[in-house]
Protein backbone atom coordinates (compact mmCIF):
# COMPACT_ATOMS: atom_id res chain seq x y z
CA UNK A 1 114.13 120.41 75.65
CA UNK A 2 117.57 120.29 77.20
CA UNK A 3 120.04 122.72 75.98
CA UNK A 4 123.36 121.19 76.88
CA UNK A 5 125.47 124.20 75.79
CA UNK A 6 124.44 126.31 78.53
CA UNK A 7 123.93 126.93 81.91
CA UNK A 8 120.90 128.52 82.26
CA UNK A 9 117.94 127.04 83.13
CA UNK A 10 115.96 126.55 79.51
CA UNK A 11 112.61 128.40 79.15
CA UNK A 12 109.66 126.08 80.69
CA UNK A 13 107.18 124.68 78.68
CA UNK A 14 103.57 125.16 78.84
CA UNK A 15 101.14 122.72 80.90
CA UNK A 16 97.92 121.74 80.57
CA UNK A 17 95.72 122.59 83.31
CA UNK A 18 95.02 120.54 86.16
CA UNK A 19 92.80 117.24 85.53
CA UNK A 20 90.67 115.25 87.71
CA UNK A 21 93.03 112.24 88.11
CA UNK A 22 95.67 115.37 89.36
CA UNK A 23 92.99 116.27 92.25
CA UNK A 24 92.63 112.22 92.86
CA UNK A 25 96.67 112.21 92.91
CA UNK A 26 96.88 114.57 95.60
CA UNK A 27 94.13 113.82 97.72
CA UNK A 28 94.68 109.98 97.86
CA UNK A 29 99.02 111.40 98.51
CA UNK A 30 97.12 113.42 101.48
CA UNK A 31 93.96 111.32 102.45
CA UNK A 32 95.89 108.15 102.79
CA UNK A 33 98.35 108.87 105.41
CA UNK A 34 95.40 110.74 107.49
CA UNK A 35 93.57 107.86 107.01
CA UNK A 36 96.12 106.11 108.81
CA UNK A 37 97.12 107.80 111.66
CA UNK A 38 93.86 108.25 112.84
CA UNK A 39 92.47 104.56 112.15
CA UNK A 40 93.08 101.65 115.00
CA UNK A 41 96.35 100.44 113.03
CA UNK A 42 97.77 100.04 116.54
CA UNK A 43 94.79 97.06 116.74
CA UNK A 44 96.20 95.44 114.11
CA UNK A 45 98.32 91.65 115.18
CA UNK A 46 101.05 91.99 112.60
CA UNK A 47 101.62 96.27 112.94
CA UNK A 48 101.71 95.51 116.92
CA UNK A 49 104.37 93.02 116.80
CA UNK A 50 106.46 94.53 114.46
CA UNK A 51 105.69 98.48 114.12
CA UNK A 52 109.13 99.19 111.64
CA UNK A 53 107.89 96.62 109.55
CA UNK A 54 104.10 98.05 109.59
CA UNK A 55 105.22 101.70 109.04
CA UNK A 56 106.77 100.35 106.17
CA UNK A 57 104.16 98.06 104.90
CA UNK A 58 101.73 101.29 105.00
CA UNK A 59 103.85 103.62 103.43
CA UNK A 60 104.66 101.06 100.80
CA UNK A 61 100.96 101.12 99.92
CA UNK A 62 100.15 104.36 100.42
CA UNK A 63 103.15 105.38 97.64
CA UNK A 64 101.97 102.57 95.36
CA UNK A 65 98.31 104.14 95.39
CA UNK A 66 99.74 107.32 94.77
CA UNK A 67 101.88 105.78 91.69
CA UNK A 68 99.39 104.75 90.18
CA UNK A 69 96.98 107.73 90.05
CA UNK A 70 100.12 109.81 89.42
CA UNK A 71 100.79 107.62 86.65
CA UNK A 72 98.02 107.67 84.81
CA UNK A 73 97.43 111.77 85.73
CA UNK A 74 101.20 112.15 84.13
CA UNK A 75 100.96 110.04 81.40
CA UNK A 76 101.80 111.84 78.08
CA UNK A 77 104.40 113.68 80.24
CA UNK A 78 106.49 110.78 81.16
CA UNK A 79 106.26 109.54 77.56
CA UNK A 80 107.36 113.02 76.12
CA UNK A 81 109.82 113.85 78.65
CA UNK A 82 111.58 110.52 78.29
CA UNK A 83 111.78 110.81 74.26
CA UNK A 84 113.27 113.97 74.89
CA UNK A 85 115.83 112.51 77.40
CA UNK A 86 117.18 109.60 74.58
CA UNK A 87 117.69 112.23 72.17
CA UNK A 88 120.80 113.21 74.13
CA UNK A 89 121.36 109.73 76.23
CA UNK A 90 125.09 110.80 77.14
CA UNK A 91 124.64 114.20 78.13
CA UNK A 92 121.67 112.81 80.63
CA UNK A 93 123.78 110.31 82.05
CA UNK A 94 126.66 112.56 81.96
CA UNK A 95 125.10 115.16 84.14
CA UNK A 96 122.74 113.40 86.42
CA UNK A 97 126.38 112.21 88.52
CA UNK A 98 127.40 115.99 88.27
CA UNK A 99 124.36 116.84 89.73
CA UNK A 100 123.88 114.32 92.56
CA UNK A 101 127.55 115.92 93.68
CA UNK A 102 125.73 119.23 93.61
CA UNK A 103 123.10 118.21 95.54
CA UNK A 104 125.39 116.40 98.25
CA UNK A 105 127.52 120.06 97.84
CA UNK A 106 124.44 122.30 98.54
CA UNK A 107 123.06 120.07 101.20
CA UNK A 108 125.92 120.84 103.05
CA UNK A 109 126.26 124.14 102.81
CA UNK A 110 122.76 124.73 103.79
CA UNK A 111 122.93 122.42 106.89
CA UNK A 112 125.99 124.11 108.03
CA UNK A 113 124.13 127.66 107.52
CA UNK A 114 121.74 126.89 109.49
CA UNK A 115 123.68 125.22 112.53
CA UNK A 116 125.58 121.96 111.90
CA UNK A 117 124.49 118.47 111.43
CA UNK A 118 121.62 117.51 112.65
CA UNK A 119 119.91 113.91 112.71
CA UNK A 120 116.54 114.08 111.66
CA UNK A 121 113.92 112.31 112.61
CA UNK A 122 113.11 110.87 109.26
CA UNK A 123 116.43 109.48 108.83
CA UNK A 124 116.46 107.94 112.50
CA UNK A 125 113.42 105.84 110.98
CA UNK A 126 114.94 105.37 107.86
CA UNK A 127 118.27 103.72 109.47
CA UNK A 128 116.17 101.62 112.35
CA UNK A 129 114.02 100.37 109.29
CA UNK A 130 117.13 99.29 107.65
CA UNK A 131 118.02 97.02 110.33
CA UNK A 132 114.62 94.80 110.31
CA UNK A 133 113.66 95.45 106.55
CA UNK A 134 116.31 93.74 104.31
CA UNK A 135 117.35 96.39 101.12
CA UNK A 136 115.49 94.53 97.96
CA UNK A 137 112.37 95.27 99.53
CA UNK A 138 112.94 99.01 100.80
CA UNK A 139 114.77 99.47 97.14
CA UNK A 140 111.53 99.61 95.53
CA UNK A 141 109.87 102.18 97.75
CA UNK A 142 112.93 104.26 98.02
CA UNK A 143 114.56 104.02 94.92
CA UNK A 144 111.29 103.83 92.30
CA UNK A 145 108.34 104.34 93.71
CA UNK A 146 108.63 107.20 96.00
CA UNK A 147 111.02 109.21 94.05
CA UNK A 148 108.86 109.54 91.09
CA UNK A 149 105.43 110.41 93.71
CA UNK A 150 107.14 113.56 95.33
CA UNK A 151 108.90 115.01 91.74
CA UNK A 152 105.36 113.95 90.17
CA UNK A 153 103.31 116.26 92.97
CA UNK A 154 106.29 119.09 94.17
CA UNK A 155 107.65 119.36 90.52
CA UNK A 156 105.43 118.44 88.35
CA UNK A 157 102.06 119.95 89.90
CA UNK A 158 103.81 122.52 92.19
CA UNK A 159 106.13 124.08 89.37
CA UNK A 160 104.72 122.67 86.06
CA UNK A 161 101.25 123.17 86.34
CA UNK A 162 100.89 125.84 89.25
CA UNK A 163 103.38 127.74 87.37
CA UNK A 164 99.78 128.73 85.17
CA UNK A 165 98.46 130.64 87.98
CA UNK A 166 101.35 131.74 89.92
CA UNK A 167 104.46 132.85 89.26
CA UNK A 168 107.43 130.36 88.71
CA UNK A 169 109.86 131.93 90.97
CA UNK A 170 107.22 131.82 93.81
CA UNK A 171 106.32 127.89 92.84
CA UNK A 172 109.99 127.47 92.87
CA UNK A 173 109.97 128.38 96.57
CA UNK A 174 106.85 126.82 97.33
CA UNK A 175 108.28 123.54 95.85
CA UNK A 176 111.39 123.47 97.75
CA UNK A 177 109.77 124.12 101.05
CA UNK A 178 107.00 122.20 100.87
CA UNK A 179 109.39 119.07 100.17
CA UNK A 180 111.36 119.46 102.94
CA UNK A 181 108.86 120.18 105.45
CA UNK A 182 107.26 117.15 104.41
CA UNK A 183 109.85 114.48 105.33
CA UNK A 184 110.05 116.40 108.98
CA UNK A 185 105.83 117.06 109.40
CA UNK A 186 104.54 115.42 111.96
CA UNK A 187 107.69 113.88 113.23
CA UNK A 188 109.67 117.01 114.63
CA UNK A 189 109.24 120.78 115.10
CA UNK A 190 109.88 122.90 111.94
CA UNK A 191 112.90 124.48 112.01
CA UNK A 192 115.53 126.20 109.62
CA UNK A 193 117.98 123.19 110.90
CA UNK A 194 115.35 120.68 111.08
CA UNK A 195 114.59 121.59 107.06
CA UNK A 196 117.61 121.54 105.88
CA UNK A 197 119.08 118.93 104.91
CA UNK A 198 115.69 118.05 102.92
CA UNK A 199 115.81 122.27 101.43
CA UNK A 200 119.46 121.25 99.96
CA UNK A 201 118.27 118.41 98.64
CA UNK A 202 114.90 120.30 96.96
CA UNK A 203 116.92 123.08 96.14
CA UNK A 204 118.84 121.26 93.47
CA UNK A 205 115.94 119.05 92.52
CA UNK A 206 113.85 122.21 91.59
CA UNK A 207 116.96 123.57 89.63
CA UNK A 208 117.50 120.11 87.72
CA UNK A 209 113.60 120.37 86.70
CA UNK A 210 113.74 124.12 85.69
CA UNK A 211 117.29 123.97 84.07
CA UNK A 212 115.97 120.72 81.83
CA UNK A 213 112.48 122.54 81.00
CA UNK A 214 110.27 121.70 83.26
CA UNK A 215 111.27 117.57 82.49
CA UNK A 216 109.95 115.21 84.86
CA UNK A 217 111.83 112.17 84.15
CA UNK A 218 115.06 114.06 84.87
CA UNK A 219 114.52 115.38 88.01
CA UNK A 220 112.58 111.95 88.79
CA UNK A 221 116.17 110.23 87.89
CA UNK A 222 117.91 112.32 89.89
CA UNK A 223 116.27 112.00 93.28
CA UNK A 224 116.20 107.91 92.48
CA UNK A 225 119.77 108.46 92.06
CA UNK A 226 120.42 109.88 95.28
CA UNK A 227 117.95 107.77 96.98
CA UNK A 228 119.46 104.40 95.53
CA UNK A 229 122.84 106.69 97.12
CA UNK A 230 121.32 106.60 100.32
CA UNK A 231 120.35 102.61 100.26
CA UNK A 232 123.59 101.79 99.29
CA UNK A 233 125.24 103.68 102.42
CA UNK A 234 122.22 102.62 105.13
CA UNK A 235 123.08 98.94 104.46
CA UNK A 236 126.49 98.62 103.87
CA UNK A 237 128.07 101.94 106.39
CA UNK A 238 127.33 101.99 110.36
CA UNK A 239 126.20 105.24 110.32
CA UNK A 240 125.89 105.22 113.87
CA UNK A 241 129.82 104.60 114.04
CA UNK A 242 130.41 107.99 112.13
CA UNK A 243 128.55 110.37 114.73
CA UNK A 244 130.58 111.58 117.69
């Protein structure tokens, strides 16, 4: 449960081991987007014509098959970790703001460790889907749906459940690695500067999720609160106007 009198992250509660709708979970959340790269897509009349708008199409329903496997896997956990949550409703919403200023803190400090800013990739997709996509229908993706599929499969399965077999310091690491080389893999060489914006970011989620014991729904709210963040500034700032 959350222990809002202190600062230490509270001691993690035991998991159950992993299930067979887990294993479906993660193999549809790898199979899918293999799937697609090496099908025809290219073939297809409506991805051809418009391939921002097909990228997003297919990553739409490659989250929303995920969701629901994940949903269904995690289950009792959302239910449990949100009871726990309204039993202290202000101190939640108190310190998920303090903690997206963390994040936004740490983020920077590790990009400028490991070089200076750095465009990624990623978000050079992210801001020319923006401009073809209209918000209320990358909101759902960004803000709901994916959000809760990564802190579902690098929290909850790479730090909950893994935690059984390994130890939690080590799925810790794992957790925030693994999450930020996934928003770069396959799109640009791995690199310290490459990860880091996305290791700040993980960093802090991983922390939120231990410090709250091991509570999904927290760190879930927390990356949708930075995500909805990042919405809000791709459609209303020129980002493009803020880069020398």
């Amino acid at each position: 449960m959350l222990h809002p009198t202190s600062t230490q992250p509270a001691k993690p509660r035991r998991f159950g081991r992993y299930t067979a709708t887990d294993a479906l979970a993660v193999v549809l959340y790898i199979g899918l987007p293999v799937a697609a790269a090496i099908l025809p897509l290219e073939q297809v009349t409506a991805l051809r014509s418009n391939p921002l708008v097909g990228s997003y199409l297919l990553n739409l329903g490659v989250y929303a098959v995920v969701l629901v496997a994940a949903l269904v896997a995690a289950r009792q956990y959302v239910v449990r970790d949100l009871r726990i949550l309204g039993t202290r409703p202000w101190f939640t919403l108190g310190v998920l703001p303090l903690l997206l200023v963390a994040m936004l803190i740490v983020t920077v400090i590790v990009v400028m460790l490991a070089g200076g800013i750095r465009e990624s990739v990623n978000q050079t997709g992210l801001e020319d889907m923006t401009r073809q996509v209209p918000w209320y229908l990358t909101a759902p993706l960004l803000v709901l749906i994916g959000p809760f599929v990564e802190e579902y499969i690098f929290r909850h399965l790479m730090i909950g459940k893994l935690s059984l077999y390994l130890n939690r310091w080590i799925c810790y690491v794992l957790s925030a690695v693994l999450f930020a080389a996934l928003h770069i893999a396959g799109r640009e060489d791995i690199t310290f500067q490459s990860l880091a914006p996305y290791l700040g970011l993980g960093l802090v989620l991983v922390f939120a999720y231990a410090w709250t014991a091991n509570n999904l729904m927290f760190s879930y709210f927390l990356h949708a609160l930075k995500n909805l963040l990042s919405v809000v500034v791709m459609y209303t700032v020129d980002i493009s106007s803020l880069t020398p």
